[in-house]
Protein backbone atom coordinates (compact mmCIF):
# COMPACT_ATOMS: atom_id res chain seq x y z
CA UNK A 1 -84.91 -164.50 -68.02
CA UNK A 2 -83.65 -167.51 -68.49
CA UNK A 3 -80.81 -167.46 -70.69
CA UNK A 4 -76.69 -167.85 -70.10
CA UNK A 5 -76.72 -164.71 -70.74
CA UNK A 6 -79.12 -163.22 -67.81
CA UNK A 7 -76.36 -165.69 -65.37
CA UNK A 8 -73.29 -163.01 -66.03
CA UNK A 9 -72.58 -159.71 -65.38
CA UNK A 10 -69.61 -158.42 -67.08
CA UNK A 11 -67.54 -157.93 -63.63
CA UNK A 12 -69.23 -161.55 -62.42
CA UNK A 13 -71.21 -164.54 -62.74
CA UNK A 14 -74.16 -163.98 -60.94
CA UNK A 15 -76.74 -165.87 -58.51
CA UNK A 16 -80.05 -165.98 -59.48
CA UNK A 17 -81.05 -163.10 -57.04
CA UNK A 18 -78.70 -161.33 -58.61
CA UNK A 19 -79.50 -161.88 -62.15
CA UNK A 20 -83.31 -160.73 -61.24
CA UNK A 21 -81.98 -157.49 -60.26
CA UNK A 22 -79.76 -157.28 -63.26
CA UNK A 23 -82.54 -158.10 -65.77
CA UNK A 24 -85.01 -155.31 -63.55
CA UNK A 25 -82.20 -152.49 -64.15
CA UNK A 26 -82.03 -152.89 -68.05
CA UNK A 27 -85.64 -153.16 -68.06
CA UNK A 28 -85.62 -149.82 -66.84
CA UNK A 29 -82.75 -148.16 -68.64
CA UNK A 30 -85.32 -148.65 -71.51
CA UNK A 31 -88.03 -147.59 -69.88
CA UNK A 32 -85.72 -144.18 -69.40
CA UNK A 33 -84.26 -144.14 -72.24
CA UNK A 34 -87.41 -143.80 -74.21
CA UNK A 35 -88.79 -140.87 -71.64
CA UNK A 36 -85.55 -138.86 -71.05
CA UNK A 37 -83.15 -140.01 -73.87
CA UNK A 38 -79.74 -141.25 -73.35
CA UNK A 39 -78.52 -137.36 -72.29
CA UNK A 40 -81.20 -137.38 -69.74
CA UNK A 41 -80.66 -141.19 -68.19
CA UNK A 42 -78.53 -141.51 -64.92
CA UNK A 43 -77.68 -144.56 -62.99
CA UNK A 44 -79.78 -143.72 -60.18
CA UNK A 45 -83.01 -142.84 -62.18
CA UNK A 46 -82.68 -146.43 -63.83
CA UNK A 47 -82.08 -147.93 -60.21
CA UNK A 48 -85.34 -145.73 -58.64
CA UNK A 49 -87.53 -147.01 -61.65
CA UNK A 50 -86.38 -150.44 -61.18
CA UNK A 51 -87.15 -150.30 -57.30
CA UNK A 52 -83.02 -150.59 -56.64
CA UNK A 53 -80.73 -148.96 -54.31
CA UNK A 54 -78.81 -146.88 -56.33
CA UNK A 55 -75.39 -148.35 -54.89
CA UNK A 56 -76.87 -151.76 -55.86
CA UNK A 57 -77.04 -150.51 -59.31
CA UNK A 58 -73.45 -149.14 -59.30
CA UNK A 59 -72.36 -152.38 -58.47
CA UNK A 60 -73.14 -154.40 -61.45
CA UNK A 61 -73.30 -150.69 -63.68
CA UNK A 62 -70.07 -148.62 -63.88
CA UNK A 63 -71.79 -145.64 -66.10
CA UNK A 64 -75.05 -145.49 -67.71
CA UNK A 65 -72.94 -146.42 -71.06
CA UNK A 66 -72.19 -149.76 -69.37
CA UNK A 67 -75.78 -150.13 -68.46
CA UNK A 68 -77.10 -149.54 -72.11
CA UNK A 69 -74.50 -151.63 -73.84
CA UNK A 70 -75.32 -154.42 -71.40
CA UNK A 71 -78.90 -154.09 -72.35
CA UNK A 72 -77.71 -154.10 -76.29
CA UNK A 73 -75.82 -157.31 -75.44
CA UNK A 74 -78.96 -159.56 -73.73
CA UNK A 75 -80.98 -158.54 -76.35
CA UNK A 76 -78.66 -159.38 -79.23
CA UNK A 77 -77.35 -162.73 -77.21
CA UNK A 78 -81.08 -163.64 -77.46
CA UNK A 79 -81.91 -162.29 -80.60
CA UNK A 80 -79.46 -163.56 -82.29
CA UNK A 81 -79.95 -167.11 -83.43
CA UNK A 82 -77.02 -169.78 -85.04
CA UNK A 83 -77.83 -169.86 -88.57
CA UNK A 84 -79.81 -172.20 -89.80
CA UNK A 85 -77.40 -174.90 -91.33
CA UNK A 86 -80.06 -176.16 -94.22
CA UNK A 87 -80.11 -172.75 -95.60
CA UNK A 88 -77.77 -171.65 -98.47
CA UNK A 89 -74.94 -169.50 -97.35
CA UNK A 90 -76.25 -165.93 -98.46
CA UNK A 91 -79.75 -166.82 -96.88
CA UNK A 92 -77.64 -167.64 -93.63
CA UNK A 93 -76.14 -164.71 -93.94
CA UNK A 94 -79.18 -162.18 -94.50
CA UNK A 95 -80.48 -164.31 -91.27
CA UNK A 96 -77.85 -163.15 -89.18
CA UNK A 97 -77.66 -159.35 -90.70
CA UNK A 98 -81.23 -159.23 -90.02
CA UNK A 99 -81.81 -160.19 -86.78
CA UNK A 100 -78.74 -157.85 -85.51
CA UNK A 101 -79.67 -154.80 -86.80
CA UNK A 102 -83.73 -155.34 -85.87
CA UNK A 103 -82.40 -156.36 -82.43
CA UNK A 104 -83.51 -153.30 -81.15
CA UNK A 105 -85.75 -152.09 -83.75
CA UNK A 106 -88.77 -150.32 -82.56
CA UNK A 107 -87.07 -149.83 -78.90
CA UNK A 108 -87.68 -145.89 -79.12
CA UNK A 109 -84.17 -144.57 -78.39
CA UNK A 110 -82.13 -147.84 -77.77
CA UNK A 111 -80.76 -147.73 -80.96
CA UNK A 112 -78.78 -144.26 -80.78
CA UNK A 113 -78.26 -144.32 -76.63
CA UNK A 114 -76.19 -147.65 -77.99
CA UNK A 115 -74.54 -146.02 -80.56
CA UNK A 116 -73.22 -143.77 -78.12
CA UNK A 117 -72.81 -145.80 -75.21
CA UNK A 118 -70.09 -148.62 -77.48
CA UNK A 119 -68.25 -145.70 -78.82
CA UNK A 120 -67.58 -144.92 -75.31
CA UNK A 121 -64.18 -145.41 -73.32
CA UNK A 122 -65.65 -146.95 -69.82
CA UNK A 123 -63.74 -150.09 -69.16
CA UNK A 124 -66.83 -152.38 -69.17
CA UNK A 125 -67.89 -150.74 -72.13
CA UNK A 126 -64.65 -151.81 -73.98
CA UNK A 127 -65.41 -155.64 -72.48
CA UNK A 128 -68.84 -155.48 -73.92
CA UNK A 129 -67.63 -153.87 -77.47
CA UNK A 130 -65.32 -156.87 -77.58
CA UNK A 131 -67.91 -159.47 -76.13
CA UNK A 132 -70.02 -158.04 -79.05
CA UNK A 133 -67.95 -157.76 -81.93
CA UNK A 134 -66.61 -161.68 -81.01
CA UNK A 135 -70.52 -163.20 -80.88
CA UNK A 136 -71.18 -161.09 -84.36
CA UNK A 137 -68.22 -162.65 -85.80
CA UNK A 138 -69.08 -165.59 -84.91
CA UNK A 139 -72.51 -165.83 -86.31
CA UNK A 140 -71.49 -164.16 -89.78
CA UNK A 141 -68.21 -167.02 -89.80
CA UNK A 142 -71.20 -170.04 -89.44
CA UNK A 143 -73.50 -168.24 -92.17
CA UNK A 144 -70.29 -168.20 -94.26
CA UNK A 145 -69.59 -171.65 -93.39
CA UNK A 146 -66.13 -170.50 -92.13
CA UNK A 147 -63.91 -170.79 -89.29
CA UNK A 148 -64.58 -168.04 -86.59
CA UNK A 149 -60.95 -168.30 -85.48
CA UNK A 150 -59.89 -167.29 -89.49
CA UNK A 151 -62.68 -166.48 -90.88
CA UNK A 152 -61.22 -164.92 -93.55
CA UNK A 153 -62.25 -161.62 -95.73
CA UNK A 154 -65.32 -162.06 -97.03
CA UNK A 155 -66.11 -161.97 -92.62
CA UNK A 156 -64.34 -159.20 -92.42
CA UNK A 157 -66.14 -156.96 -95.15
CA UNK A 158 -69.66 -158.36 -93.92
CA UNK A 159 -68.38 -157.12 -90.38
CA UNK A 160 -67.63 -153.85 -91.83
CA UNK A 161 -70.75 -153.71 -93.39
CA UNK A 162 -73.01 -154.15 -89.75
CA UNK A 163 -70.94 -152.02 -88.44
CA UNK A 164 -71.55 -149.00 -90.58
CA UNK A 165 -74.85 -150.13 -91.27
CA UNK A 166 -75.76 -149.95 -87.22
CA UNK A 167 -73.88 -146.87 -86.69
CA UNK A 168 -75.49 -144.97 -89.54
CA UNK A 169 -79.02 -145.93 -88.20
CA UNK A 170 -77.64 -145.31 -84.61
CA UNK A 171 -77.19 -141.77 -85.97
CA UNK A 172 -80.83 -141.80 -87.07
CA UNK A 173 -80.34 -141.54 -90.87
CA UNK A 174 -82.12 -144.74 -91.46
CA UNK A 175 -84.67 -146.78 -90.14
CA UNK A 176 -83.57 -150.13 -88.33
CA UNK A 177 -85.49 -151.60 -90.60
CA UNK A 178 -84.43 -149.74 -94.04
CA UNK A 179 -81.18 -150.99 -92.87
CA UNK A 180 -81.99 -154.41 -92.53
CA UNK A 181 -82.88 -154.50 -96.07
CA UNK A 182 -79.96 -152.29 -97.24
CA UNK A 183 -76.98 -154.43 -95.09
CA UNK A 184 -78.85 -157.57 -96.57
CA UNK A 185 -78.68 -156.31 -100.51
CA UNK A 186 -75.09 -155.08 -99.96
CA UNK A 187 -74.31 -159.19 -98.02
CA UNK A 188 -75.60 -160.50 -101.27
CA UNK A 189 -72.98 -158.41 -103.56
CA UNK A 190 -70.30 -159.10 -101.15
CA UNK A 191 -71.47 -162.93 -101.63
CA UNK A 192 -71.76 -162.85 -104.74
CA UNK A 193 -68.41 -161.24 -106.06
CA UNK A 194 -66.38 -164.10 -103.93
CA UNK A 195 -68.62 -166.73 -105.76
């Protein structure tokens, strides 16, 4: 991996070395997620697949809750294009709702273990949720065309709208994909209504 994002951990920038190992533990916390579920994943099961010392692991991964919402945050940070500036605002928008909530469409059990794993109260967790939230908000305010700093409500409800949207497939009541298309036909009324 190449990215910014594969450079950080969230308790420190890391060297290259480092960022291998990184990027070889979340590619196995998926890996175990999608044989023993989220209930069944430990720390040290992701750090034996990945061929890490398990007190290597636990020092870039507090809980496996950390783990998963890092792997949630890679794959959105690099799933999760600007919007494309020659496109009209509501296409910008459905760009943006779409590529979030397919981020980790078709990833087995990614999508509920990270459900679980943001609702969580682990410290890193919270730094992720907030690291999250901020890069969503930041993509919906330049499909808007608005400030991310004030961003204003029609933001806000489209944030609202992701958010239930990912937690209600999360929960397995939807497809990923049924609520890409649902989260993009509600962004069009919310677009449409502040026109």
């Amino acid at each position: 991996m190449s990215s910014p994002v594969s450079q950080e951990s969230t308790r420190r920038r890391l060297t290259a070395q480092q960022a291998e190992t990184v990027a070889k533990l979340t590619d196995a916390a998926v890996d175990v997620l999608n044989t023993e579920g989220f209930d069944g994943l430990t720390v040290r099961m992701v750090a034996k697949r990945a061929g890490v010392a398990p007190a290597t692991a636990y020092t870039y991964f507090s809980s496996k809750s950390h783990l998963v919402a890092e792997v949630f945050w890679r794959r959105l940070a690099d799933g999760v294009a600007a919007p494309d500036p020659f496109l009209a605002p509501i296409d910008r928008v459905a760009g943006v709702l779409r590529a979030v909530s397919l981020v980790v469409a078709g990833e087995g059990q990614l999508g509920g273990a990270v459900t679980v794993a943001l609702l969580g109260t682990d410290p890193d967790v919270e730094h992720l949720r907030w690291r999250i939230g901020g890069f969503i908000r930041v993509r919906l305010a330049e499909a808007v065309g608005a400030d991310p700093e004030n961003p204003g409500p029609v933001v806000d409800a489209l944030e609202m709208l992701y958010a239930g949207g990912l937690v209600h497939a999360g929960m397995g009541h939807l497809s990923y994909e049924q609520t890409s298309d649902r989260l993009v036909a509600a962004a069009r009324m919310i677009m449409e209504h502040q026109q």
